[in-house]
N, C-alpha and C. Protein backbone atom coordinates (compact mmCIF):
# COMPACT_ATOMS: atom_id res chain seq x y z
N UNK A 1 94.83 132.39 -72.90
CA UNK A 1 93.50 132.42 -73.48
C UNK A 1 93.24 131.09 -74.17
N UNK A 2 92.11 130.99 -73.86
CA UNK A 2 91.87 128.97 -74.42
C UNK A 2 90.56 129.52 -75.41
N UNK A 3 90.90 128.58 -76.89
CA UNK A 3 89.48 128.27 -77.40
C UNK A 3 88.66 126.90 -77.54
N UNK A 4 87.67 127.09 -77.20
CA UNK A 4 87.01 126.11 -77.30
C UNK A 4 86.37 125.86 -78.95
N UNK A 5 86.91 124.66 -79.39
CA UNK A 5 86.00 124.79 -80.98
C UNK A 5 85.31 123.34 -81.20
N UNK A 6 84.40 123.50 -80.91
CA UNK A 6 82.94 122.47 -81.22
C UNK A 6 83.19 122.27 -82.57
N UNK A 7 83.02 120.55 -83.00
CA UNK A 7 83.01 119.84 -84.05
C UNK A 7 84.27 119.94 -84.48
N UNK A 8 85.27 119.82 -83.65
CA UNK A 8 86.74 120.30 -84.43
C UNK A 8 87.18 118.60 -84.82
N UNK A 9 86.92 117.89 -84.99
CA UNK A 9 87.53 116.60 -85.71
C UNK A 9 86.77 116.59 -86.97
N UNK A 10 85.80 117.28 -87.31
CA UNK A 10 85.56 117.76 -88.80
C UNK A 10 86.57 118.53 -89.70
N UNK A 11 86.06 118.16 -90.98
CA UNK A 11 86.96 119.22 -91.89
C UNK A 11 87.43 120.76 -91.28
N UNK A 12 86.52 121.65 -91.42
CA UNK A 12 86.29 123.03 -91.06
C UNK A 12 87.01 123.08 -89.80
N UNK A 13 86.47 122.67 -88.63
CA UNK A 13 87.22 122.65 -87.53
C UNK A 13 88.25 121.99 -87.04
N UNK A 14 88.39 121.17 -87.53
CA UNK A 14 90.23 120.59 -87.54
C UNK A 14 91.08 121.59 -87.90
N UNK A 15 90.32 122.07 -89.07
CA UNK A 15 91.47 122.77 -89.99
C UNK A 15 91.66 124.58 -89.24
N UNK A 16 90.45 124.68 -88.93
CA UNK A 16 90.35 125.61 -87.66
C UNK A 16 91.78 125.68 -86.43
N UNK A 17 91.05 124.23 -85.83
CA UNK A 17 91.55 124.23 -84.76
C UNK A 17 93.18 124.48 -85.09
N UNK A 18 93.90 123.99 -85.84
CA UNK A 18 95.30 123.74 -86.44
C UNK A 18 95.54 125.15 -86.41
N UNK A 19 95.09 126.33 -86.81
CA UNK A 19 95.63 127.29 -87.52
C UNK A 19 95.80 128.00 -86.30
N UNK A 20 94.80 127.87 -85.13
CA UNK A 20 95.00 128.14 -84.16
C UNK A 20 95.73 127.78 -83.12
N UNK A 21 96.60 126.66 -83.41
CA UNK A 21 97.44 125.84 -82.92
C UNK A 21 98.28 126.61 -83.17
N UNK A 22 98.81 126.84 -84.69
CA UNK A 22 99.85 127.71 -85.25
C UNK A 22 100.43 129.07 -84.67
N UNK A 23 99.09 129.60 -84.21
CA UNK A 23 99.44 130.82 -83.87
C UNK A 23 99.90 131.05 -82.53
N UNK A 24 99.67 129.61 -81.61
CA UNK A 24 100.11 129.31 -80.36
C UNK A 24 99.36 129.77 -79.08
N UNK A 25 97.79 129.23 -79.60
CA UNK A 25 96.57 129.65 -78.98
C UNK A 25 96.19 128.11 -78.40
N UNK A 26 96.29 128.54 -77.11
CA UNK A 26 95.10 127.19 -76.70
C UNK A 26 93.88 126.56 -77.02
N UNK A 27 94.01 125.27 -77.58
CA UNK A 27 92.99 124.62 -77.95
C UNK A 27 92.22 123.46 -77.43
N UNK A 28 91.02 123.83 -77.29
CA UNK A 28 89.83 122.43 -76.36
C UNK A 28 89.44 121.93 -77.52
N UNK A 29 89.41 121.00 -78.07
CA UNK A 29 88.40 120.23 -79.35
C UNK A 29 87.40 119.50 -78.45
N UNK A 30 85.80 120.00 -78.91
CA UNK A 30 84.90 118.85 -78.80
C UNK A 30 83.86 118.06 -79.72
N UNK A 31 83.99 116.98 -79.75
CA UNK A 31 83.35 116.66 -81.01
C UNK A 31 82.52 115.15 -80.36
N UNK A 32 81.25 114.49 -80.98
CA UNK A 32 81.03 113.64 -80.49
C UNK A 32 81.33 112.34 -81.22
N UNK A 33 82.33 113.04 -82.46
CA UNK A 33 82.86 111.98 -83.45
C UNK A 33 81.71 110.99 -84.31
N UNK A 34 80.60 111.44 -84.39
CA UNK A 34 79.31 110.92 -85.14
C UNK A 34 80.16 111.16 -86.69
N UNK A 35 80.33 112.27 -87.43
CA UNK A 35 80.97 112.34 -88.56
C UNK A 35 82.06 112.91 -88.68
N UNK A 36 82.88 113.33 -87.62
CA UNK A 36 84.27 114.00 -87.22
C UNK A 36 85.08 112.45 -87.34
N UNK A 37 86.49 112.98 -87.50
CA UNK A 37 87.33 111.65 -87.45
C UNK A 37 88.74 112.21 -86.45
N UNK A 38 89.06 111.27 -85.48
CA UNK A 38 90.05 111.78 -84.70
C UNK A 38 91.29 111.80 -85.03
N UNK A 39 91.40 111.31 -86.08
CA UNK A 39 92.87 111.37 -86.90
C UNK A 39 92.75 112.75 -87.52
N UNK A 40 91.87 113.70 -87.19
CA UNK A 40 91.75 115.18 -88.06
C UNK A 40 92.78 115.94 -86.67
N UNK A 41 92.31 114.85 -85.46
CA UNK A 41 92.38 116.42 -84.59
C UNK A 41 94.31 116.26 -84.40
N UNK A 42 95.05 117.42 -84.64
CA UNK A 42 96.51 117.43 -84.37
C UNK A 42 97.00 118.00 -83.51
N UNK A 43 96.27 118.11 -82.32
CA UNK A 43 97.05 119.03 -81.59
C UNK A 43 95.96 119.64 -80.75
N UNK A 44 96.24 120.32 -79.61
CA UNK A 44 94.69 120.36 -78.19
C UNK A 44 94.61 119.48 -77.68
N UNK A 45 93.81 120.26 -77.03
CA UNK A 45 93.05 119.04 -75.82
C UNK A 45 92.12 118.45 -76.02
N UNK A 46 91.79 117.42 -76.34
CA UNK A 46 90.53 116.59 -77.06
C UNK A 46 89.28 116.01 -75.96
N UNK A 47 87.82 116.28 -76.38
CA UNK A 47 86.89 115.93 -75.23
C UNK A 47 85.89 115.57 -76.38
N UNK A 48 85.83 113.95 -76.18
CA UNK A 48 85.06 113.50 -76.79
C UNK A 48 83.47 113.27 -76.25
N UNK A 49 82.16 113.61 -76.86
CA UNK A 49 81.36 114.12 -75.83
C UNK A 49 79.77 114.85 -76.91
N UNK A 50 79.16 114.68 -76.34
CA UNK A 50 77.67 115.70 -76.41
C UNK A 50 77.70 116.50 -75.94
N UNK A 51 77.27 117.75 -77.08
CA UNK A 51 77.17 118.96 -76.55
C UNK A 51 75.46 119.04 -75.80
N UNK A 52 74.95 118.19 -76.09
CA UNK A 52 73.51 118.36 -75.05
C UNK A 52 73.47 117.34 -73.79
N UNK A 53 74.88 117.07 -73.54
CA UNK A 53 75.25 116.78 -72.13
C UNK A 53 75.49 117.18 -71.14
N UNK A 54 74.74 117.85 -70.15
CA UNK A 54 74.93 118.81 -69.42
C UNK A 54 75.83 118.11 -68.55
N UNK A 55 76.01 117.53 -67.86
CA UNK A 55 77.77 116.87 -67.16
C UNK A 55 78.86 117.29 -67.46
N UNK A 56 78.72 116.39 -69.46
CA UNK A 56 80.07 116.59 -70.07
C UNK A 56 80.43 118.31 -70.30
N UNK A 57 79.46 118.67 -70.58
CA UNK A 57 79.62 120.61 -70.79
C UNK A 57 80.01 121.28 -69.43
N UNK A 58 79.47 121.31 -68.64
CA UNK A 58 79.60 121.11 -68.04
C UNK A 58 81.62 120.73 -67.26
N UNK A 59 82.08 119.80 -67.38
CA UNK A 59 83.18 119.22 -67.15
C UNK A 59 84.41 120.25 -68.10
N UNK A 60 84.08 120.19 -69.28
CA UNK A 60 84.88 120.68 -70.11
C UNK A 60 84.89 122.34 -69.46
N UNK A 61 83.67 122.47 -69.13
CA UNK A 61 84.07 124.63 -68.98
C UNK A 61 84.66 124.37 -67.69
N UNK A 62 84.44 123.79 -66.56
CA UNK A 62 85.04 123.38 -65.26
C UNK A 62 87.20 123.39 -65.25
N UNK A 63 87.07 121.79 -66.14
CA UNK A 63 88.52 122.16 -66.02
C UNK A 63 88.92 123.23 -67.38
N UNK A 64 88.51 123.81 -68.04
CA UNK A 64 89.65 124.26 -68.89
C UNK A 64 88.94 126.04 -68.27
N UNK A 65 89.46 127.29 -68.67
CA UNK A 65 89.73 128.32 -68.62
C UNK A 65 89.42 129.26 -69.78
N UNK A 66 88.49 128.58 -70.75
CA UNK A 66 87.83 128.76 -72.02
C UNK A 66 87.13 130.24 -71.62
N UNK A 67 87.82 131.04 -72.89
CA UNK A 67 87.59 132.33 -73.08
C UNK A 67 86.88 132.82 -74.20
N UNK A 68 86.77 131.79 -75.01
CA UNK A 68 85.83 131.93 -76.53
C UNK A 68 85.45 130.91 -77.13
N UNK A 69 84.53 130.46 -77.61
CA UNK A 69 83.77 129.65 -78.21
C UNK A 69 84.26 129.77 -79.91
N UNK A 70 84.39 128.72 -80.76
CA UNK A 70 83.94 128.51 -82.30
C UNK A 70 83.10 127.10 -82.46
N UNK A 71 82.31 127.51 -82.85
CA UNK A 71 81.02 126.37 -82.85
C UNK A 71 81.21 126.27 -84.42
N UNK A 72 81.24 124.67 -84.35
CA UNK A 72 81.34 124.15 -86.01
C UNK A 72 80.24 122.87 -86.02
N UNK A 73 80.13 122.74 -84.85
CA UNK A 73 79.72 121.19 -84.54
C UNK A 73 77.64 121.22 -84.77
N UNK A 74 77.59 120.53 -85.90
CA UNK A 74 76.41 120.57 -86.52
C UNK A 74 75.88 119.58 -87.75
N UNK A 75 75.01 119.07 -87.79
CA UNK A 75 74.70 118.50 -88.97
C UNK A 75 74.21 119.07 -90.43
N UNK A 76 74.78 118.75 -92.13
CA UNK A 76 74.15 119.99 -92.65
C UNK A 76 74.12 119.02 -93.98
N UNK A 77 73.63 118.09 -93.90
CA UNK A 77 72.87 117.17 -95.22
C UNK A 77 71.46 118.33 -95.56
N UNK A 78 71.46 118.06 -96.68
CA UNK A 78 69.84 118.79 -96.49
C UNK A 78 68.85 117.77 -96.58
N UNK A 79 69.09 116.50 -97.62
CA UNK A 79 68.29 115.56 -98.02
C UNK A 79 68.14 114.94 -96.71
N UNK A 80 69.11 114.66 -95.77
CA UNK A 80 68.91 113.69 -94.51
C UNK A 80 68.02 114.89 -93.48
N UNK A 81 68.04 115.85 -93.32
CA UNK A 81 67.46 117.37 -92.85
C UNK A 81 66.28 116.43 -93.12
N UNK A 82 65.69 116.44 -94.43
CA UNK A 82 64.05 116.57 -94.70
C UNK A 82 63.74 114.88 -94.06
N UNK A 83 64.20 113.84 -94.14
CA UNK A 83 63.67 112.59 -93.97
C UNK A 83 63.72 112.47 -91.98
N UNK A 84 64.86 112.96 -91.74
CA UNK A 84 64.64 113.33 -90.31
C UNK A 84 64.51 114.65 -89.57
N UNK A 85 63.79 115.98 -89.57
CA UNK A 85 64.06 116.74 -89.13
C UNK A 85 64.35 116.77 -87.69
N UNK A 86 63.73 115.75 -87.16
CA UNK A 86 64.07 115.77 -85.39
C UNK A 86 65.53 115.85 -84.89
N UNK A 87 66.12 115.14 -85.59
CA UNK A 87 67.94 114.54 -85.45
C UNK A 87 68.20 116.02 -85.85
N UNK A 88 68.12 116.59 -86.25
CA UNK A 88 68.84 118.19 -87.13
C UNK A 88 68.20 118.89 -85.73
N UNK A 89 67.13 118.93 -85.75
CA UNK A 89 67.00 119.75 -84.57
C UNK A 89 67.31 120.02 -83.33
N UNK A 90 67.39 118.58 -82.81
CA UNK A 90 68.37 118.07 -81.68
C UNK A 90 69.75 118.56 -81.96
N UNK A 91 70.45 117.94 -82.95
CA UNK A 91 71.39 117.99 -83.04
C UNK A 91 71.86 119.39 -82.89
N UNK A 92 71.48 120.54 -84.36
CA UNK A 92 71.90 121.51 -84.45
C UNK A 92 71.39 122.62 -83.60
N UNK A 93 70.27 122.57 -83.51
CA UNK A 93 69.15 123.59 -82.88
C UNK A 93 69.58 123.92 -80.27
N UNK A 94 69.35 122.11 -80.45
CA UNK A 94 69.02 122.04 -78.60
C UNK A 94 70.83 122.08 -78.36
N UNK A 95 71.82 121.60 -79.05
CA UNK A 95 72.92 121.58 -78.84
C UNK A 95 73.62 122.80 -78.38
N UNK A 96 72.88 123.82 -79.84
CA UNK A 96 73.62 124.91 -79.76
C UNK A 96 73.31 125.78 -78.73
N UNK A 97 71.70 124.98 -78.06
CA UNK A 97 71.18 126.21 -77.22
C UNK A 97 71.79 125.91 -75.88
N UNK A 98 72.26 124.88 -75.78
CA UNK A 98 73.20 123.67 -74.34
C UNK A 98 74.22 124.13 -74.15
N UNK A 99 74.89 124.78 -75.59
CA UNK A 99 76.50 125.70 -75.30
C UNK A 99 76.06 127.29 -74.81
N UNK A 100 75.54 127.43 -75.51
CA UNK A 100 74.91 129.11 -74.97
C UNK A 100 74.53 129.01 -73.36
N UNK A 101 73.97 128.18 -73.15
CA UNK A 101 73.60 127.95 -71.60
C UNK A 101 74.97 128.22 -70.63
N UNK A 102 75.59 127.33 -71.19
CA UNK A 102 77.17 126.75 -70.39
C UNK A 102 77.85 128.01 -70.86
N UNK A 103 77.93 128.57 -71.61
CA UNK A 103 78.74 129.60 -72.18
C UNK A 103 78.50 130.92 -70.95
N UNK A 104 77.34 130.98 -70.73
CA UNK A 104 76.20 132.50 -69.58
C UNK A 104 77.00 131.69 -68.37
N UNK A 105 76.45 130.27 -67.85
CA UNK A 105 77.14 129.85 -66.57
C UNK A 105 78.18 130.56 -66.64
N UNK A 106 79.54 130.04 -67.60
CA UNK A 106 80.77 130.43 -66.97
C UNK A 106 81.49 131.73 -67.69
N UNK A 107 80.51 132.50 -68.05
CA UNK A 107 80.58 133.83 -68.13
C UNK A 107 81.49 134.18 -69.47
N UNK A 108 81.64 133.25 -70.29
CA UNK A 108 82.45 133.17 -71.60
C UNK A 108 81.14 133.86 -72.66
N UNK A 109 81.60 135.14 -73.44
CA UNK A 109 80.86 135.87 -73.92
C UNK A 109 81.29 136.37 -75.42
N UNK A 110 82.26 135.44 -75.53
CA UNK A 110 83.19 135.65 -77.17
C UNK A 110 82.57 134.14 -78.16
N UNK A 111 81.85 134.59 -79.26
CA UNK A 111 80.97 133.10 -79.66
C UNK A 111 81.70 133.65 -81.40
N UNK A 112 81.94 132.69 -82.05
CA UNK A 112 81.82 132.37 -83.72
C UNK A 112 80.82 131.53 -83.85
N UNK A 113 80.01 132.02 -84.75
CA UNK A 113 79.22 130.76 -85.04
C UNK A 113 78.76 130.33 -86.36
N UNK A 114 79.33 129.45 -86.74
CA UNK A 114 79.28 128.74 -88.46
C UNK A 114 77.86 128.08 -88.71
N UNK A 115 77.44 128.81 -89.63
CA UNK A 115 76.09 128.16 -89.88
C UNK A 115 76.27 127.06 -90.96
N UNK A 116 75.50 126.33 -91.45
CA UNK A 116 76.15 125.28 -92.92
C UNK A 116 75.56 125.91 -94.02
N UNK A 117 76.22 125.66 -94.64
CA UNK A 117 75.88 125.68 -96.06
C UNK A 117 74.84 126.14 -96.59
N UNK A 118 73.95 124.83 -96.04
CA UNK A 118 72.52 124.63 -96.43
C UNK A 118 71.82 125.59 -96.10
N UNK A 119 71.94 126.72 -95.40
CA UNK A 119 71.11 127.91 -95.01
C UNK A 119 71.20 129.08 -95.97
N UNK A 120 71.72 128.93 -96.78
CA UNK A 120 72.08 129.89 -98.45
C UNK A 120 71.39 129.53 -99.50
N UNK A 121 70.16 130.31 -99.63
CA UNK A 121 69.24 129.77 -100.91
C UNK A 121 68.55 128.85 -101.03
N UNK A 122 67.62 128.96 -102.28
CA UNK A 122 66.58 127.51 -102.46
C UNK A 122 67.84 126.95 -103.74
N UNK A 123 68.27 125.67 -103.66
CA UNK A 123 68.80 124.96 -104.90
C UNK A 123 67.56 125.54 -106.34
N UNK A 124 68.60 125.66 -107.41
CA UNK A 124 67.90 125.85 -108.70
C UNK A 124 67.07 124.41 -109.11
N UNK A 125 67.71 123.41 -109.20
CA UNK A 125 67.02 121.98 -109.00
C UNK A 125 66.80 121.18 -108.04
């Protein structure tokens, strides 16, 4: 059984991906390394890449045997959110809808999905 975990050279999903390493679960990391760092990732198979790349998505469900999805891979500034909403939307919004696509193609129907932070409340200030 292989997981696939989007944004895994981030905090969250590095630390993800590892634990799942531990338990002696196959691991795909994809990240497009915009704010991920590859010295996070320890272990998997690493695919450096856009998730609104239909090729690279594409490629990754092709060769690997991916049976579940953990989606980490997202942007979650809020202040950078408001000065660009387009980049957040792209990013978080068309990305996630690019894995769901690829996910129906190759019939992978097991999803986690981490929302950020920033979706919990109005700040008091």
């Amino acid at each position: 059984m292989a997981t696939l975990v989007t944004g895994g050279a981030g905090y969250i999903g590095s630390h993800t991906a590892l634990e799942l390493l531990e338990e002696n679960a196959q691991v795909i990391i994809v990240d497009n390394l915009q704010k991920g760092h590859r010295g996070a990732i320890r272990g998997g198979k690493f695919c450096q890449g856009d998730l609104r790349d239909e090729a690279f998505l594409d490629k990754v469900f092709s060769e690997n045997s991916i049976d579940e999805v953990v989606h980490f891979a997202a942007d979650s500034l809020v202040g950078e959110s408001v000065i660009d909403p387009l980049k957040y939307y792209q990013n978080n919004m068309v990305s996630t809808l690019c894995l769901l696509s690829k996910m129906k193609d190759f019939g992978v129907k097991r999803l986690v999905f981490s929302s950020t932070a920033a979706t919990y409340g109005e700040p008091e200030n």
